[in-house]
Protein backbone atom coordinates (compact mmCIF):
# COMPACT_ATOMS: atom_id res chain seq x y z
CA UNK A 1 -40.64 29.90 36.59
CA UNK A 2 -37.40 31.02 34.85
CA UNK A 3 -36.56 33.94 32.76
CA UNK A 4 -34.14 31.83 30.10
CA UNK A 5 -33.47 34.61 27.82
CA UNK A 6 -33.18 38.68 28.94
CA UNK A 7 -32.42 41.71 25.84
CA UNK A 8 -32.36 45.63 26.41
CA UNK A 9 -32.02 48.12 23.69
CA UNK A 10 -31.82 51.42 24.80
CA UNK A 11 -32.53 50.95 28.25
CA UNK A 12 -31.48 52.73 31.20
CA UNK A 13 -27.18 53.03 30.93
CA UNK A 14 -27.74 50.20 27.92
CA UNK A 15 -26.90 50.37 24.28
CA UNK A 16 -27.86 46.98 24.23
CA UNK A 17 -27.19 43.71 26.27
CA UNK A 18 -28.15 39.72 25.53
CA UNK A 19 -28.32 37.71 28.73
CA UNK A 20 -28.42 33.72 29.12
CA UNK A 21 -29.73 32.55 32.25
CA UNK A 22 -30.21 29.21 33.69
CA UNK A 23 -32.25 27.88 36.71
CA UNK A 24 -31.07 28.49 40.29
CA UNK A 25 -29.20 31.25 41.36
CA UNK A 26 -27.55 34.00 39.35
CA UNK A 27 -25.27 36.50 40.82
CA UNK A 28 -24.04 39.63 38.68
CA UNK A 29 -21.59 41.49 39.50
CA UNK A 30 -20.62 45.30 39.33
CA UNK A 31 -19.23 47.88 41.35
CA UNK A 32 -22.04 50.83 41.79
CA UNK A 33 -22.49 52.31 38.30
CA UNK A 34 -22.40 49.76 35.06
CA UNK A 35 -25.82 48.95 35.25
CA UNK A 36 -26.24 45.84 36.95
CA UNK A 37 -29.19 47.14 38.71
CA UNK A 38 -31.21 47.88 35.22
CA UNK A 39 -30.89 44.78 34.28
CA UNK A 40 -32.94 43.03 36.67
CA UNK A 41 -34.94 46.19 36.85
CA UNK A 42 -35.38 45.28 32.89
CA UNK A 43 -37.11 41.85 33.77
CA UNK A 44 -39.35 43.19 37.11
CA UNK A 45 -40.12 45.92 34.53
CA UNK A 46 -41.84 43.19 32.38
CA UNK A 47 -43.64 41.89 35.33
CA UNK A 48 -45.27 44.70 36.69
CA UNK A 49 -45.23 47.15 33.67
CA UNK A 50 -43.24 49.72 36.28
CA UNK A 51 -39.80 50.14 38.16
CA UNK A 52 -38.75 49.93 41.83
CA UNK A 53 -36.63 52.19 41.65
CA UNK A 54 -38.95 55.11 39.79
CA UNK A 55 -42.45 56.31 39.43
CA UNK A 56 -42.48 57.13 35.62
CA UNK A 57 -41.04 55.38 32.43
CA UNK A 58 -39.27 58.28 31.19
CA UNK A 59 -35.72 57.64 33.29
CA UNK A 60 -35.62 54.26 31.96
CA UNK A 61 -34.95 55.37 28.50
CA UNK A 62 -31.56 55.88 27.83
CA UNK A 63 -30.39 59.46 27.65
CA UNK A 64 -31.02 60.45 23.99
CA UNK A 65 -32.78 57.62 22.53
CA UNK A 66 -36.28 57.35 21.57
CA UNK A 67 -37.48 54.16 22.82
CA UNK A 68 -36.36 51.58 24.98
CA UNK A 69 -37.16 48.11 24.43
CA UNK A 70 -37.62 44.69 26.64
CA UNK A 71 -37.60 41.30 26.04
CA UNK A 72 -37.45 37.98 27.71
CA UNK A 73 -37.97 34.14 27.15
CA UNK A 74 -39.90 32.95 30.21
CA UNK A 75 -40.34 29.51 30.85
CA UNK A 76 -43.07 27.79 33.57
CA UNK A 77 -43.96 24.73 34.17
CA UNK A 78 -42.19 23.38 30.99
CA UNK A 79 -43.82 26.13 28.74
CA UNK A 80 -41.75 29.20 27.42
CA UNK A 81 -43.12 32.40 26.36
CA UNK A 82 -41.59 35.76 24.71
CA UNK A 83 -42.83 39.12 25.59
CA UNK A 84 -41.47 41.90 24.79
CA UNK A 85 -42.07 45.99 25.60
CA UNK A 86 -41.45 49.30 23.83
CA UNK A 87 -41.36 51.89 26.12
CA UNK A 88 -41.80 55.53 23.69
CA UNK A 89 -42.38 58.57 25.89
CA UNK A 90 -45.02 61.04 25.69
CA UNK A 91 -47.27 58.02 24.08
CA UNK A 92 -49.03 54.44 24.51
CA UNK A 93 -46.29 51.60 25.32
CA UNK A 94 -46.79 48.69 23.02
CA UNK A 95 -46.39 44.57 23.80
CA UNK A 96 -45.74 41.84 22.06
CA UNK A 97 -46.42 38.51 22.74
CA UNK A 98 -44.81 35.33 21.35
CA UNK A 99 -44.24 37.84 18.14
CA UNK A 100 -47.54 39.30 18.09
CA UNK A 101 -48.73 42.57 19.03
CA UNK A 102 -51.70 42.54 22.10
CA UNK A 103 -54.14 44.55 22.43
CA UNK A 104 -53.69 46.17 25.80
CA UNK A 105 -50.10 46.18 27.62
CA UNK A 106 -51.55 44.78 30.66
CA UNK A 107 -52.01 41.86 28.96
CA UNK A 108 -48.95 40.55 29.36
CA UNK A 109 -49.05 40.65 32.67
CA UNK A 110 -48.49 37.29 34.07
CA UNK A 111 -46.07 36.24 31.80
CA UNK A 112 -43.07 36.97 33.78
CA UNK A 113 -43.46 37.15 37.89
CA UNK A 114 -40.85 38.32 40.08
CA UNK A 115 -40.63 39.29 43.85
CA UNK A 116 -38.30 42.06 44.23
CA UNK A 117 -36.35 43.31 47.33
CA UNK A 118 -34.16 45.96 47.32
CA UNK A 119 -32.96 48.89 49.20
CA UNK A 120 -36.04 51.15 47.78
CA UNK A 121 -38.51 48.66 50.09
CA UNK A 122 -37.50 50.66 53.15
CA UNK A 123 -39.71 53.22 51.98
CA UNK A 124 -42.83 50.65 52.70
CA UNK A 125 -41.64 50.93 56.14
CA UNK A 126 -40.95 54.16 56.61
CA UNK A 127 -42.79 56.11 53.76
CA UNK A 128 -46.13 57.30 53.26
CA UNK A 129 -49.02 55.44 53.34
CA UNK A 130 -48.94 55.34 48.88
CA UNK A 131 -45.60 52.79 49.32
CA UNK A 132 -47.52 50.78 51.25
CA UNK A 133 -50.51 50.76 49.24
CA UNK A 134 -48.25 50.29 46.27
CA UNK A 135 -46.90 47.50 47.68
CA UNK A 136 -50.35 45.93 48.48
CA UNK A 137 -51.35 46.60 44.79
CA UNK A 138 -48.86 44.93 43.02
CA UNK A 139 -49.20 41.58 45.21
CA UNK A 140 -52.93 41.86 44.35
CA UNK A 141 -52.13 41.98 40.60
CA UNK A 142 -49.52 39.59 41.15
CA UNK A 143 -52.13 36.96 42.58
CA UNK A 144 -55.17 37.71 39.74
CA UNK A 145 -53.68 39.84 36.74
CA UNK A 146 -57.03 40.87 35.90
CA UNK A 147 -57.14 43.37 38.52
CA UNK A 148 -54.64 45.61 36.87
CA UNK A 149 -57.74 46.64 34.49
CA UNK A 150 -59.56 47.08 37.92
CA UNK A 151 -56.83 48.95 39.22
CA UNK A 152 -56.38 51.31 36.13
CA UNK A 153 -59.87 52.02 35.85
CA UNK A 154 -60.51 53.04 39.27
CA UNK A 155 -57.18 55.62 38.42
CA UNK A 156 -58.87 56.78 35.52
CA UNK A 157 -62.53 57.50 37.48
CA UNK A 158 -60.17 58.91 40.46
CA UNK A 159 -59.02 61.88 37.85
CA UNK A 160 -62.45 62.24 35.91
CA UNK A 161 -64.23 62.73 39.20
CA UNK A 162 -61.59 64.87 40.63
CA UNK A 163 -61.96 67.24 37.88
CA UNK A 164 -65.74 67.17 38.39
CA UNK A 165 -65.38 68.23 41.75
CA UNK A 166 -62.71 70.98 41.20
CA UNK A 167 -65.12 72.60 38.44
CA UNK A 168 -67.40 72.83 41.57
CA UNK A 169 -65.53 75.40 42.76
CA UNK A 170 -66.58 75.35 46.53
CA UNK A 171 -70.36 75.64 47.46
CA UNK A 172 -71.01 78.56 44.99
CA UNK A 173 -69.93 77.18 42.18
CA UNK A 174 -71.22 73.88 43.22
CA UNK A 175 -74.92 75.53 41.97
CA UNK A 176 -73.67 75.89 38.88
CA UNK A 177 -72.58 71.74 38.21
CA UNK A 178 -74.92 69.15 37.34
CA UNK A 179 -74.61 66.84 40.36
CA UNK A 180 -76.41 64.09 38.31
CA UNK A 181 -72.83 63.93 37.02
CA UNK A 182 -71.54 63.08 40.22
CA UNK A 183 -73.51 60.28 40.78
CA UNK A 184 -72.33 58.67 37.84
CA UNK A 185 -68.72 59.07 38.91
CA UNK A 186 -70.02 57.44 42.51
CA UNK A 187 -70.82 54.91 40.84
CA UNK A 188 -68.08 54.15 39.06
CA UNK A 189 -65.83 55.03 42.13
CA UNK A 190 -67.77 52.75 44.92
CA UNK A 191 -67.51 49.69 41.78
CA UNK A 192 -63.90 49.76 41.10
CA UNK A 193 -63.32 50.31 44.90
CA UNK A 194 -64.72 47.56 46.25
CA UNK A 195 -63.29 45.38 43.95
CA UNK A 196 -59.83 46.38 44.54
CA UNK A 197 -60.84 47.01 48.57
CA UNK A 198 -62.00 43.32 48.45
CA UNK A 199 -58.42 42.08 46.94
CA UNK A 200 -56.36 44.26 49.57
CA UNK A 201 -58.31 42.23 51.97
CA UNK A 202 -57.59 38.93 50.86
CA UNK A 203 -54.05 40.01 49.95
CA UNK A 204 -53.15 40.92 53.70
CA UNK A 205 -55.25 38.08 55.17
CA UNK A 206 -53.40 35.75 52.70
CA UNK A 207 -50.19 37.59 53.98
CA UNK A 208 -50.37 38.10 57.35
CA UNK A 209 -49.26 34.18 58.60
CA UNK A 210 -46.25 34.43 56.30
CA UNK A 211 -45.19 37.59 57.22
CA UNK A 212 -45.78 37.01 61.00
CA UNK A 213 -43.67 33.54 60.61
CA UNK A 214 -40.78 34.97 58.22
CA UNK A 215 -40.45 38.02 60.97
CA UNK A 216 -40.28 35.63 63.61
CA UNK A 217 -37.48 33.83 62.06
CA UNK A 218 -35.46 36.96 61.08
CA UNK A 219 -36.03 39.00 64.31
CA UNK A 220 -36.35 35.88 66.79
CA UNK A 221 -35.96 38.38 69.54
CA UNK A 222 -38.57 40.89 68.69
CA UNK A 223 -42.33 41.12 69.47
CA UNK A 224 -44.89 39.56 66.63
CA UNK A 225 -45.40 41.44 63.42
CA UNK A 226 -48.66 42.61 63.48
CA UNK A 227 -50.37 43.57 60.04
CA UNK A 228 -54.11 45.04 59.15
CA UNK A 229 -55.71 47.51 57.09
CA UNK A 230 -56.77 50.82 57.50
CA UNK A 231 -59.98 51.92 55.53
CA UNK A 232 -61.95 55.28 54.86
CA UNK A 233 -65.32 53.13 55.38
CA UNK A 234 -66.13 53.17 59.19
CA UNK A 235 -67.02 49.71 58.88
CA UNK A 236 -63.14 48.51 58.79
CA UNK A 237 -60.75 48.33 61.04
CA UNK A 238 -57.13 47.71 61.47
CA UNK A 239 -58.71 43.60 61.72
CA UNK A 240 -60.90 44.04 59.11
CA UNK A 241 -58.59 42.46 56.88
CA UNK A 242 -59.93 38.86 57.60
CA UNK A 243 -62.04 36.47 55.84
CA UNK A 244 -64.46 35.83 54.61
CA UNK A 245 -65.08 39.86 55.83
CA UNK A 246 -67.37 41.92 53.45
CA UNK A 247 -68.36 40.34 50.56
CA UNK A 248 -67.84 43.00 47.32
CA UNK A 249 -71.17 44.00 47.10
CA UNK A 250 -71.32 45.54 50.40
CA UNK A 251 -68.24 47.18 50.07
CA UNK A 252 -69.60 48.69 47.05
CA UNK A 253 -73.02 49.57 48.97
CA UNK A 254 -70.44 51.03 51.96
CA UNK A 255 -68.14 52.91 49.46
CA UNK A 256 -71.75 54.61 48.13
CA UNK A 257 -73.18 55.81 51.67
CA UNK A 258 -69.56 56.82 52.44
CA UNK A 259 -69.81 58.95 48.95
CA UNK A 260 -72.65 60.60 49.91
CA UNK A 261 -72.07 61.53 53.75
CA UNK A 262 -68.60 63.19 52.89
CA UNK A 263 -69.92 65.03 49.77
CA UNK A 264 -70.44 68.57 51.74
CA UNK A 265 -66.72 67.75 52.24
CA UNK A 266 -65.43 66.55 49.01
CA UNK A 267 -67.19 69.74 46.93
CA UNK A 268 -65.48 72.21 49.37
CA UNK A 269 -62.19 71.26 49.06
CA UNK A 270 -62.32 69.86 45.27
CA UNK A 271 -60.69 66.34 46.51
CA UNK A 272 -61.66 62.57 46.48
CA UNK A 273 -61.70 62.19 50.32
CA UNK A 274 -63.45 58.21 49.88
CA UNK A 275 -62.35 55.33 48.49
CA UNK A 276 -59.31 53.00 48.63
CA UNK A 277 -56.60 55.64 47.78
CA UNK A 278 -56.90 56.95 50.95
CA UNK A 279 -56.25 53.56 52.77
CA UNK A 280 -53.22 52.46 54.41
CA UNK A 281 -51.63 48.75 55.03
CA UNK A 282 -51.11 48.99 59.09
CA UNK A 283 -47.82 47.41 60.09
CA UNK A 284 -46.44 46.86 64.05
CA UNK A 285 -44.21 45.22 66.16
CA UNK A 286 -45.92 44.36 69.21
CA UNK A 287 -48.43 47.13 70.31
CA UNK A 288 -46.45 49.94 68.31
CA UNK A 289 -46.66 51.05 64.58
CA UNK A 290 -43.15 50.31 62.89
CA UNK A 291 -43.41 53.66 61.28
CA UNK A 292 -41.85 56.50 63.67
CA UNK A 293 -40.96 53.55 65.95
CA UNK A 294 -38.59 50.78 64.67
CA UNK A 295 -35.14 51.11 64.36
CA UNK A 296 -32.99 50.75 61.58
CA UNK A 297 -32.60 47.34 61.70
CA UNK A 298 -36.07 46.68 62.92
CA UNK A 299 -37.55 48.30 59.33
CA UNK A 300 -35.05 46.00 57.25
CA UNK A 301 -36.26 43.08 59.16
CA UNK A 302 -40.00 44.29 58.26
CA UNK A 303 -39.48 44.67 54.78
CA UNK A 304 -37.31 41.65 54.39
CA UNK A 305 -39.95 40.07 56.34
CA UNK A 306 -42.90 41.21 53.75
CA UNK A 307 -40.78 40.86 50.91
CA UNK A 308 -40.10 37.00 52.01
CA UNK A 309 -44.12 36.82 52.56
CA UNK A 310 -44.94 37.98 49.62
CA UNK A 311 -42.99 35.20 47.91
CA UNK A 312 -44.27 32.24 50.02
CA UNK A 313 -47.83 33.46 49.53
CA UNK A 314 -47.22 33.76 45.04
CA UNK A 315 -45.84 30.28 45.40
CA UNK A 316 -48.79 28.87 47.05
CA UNK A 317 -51.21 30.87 44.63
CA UNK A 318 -49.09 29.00 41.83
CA UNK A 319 -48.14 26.39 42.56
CA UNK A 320 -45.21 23.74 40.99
CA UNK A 321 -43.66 25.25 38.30
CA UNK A 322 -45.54 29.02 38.36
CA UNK A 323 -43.58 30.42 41.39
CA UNK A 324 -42.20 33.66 40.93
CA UNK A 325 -38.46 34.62 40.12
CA UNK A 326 -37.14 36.33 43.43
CA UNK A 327 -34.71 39.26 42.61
CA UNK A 328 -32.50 40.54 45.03
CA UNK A 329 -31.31 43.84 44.15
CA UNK A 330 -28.04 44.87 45.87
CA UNK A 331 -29.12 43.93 49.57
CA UNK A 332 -26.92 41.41 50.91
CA UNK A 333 -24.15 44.96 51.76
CA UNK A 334 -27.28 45.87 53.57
CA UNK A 335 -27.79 43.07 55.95
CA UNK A 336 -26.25 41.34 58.81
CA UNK A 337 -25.00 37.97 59.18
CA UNK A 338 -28.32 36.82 60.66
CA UNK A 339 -30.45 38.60 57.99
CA UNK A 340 -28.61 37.28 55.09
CA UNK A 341 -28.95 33.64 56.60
CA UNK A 342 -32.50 33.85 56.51
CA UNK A 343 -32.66 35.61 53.18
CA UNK A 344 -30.34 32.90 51.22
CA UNK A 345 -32.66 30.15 52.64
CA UNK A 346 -35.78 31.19 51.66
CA UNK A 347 -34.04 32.16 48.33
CA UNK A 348 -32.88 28.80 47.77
CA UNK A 349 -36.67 27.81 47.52
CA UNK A 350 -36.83 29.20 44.42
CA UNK A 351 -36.39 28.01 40.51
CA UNK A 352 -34.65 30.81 39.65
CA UNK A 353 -32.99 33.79 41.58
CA UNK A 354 -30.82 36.85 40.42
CA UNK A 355 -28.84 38.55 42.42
CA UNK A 356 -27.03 41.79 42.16
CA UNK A 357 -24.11 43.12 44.02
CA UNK A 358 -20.99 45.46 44.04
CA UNK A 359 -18.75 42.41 45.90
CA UNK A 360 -19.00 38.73 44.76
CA UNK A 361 -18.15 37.47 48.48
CA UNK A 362 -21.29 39.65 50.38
CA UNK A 363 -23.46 36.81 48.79
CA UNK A 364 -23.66 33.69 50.40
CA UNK A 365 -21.95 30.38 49.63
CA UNK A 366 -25.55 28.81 49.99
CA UNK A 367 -26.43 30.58 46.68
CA UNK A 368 -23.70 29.66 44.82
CA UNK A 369 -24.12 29.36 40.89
CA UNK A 370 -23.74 31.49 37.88
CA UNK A 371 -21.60 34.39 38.17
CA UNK A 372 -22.38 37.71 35.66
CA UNK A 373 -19.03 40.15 35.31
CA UNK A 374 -20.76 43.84 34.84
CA UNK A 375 -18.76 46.83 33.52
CA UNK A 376 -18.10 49.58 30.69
CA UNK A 377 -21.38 49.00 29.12
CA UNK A 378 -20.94 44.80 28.97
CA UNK A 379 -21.50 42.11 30.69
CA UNK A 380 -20.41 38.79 30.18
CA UNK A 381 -20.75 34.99 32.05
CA UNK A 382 -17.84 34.47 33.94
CA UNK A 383 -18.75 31.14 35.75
């Protein structure tokens, strides 16, 4: 897959911009502040429906305009497609496909797929346990777009049944709620959650060889990358993350008797204390967790590591001609000889990669191709 054609209006530090790309690699270049960054922001934007570098849309809309819009011709496996985004704040974002409006956003999810590393994936490392699950997430909707819908709606029940449970008020007031109502939103909660428990679980058991192998080769002289899952349901385990593992149904049936043993709990303090929100993706090196442990260079090699993973495993799922654009935001300052080595081979698997970075010469000959210049709100091919 290839992203041929890339427009912003109004996004980020953009007026406007028109890109041509090609296949292979792309560098573009800009010392720290033009807005190289948003532009390949722009296209992950378009195939995940969020940023890596923010949590809301409302900083991706440039200061003083009303909407932002994206737009791209992607091209796989000899077909190309145009989606495009309107990002309006404070209401519903709207999609168009090939000119036509769709019904949900989420439904162009697909269209354009991207692996992204940047500086921002330390933070699976070293964050909390909601980078981590983020992380896991979007791979999961990466690999079967469908669960975004899965995903969403198990947000939405998260909040209805959160509210539920604050109107309980603590055991008092809990006299006073129809529980009945509660068992609805169980329902709802153990459905979604197994579901998007069961993908988690085939996303790191899918994972775990590539990330153990693309560790090995960028930390030769470290101990093995260990990954596994940490669950709420006492019936997982930091290995429970292997197939074939509990089918859906049981998870669901698990999530349920989980539901009701912690509800004493969940009424008194007016939170959702079950379900995959609460999980975590477990990483180590060796015997040790990475986080509060690794060094410095130990957590880039981790996320570089999982990033790397995460791009061998999408072009398995699909296949010749559907393998996802890798983006490399600004990282190549960050790395060491070694590191970069490893990063511009696995790169170089790719149809198409783009590349940001404040000095043309940090990137490495191996991904030589076209160079973007980036500054004073233009940016224009320069080889």
């Amino acid at each position: 897959m290839y992203v041929r054609h890339l427009g912003v209006a109004d996004f980020r530090s953009w007026t406007s911009a028109e890109l041509d790309f090609e296949p292979g690699p792309s560098v573009l270049v800009g010392a720290n502040g033009p807005g190289t960054t948003n532009l390949v922001e722009a296209i992950g934007y378009l195939a995940t429906l969020g940023s890596h570098r923010v949590a809301s849309d409302a900083p991706l809309i440039r200061a003083g305009a009303e909407r932002a819009v994206v737009r791209a011709a992607a091209v796989s496996a000899g077909r190309e497609l145009r989606v495009e985004v309107e990002i309006v704040p404070g209401r519903a974002n709207r999609a168009r496909l090939n000119g036509s409006p769709v019904t949900r956003v989420r439904d162009i999810l697909g269209v354009v797929r991207t692996v992204v590393f940047a500086p921002e994936d330390l933070a699976i490392v070293r964050g909390d346990p909601s980078e981590r699950r983020t992380f896991l997430d979007e791979l999961v909707v990466a690999r079967t777009p469908r669960m975004a819908g899965v995903r969403s709606d198990y947000e939405r029940v998260l909040k209805q049944r959160s509210v539920l449970l604050k109107s309980a008020g603590g055991a008092r007031g809990a006299k006073r709620v129809d529980l009945s109502t509660l068992d609805v939103w169980d329902g709802h909660l153990a459905s979604f959650g197994a579901q998007l428990l069961r993908a988690r679980l085939d996303a790191v058991a899918a994972l775990r060889p590539f990330a153990v192998a693309a560790y090995g080769e960028v930390a030769p002289a470290s101990a093995e990358l260990t990954l596994g899952y940490a669950s709420v349901l006492p019936e997982l385990d930091g290995e429970g993350a292997t197939d074939p593992g509990p089918d859906v149904a049981s998870l669901e049936t698990a999530l349920l008797a989980e539901l009701a043993r912690r509800r004493p709990q969940e009424l008194d303090r007016g939170v959702n204390l079950v379900g995959p929100h609460r999980d975590d993706l477990e990483i180590g090196i060796g015997t040790l967790p990475v986080r509060g442990y690794a060094s410095h260079g130990e957590g880039w090699s981790v996320a570089l590591a999982l990033r790397l993973a995460a791009f061998e495993l999408l072009r398995l799922d699909y296949g010749p001609g559907g393998e996802p654009i890798l983006v490399l935001d600004d990282v190549f300052a960050e790395l060491d000889a070694d590191r970069r080595a490893q990063l511009a081979v696995t790169a170089g698997k790719a149809e198409q990669v783009l590349i940001t970075a404040a000095v043309d010469g940090d990137v490495p000959d191996l991904l030589d191709g076209a160079r973007y210049a980036v500054g004073s709100g233009s940016v224009r091919r320069v080889r």
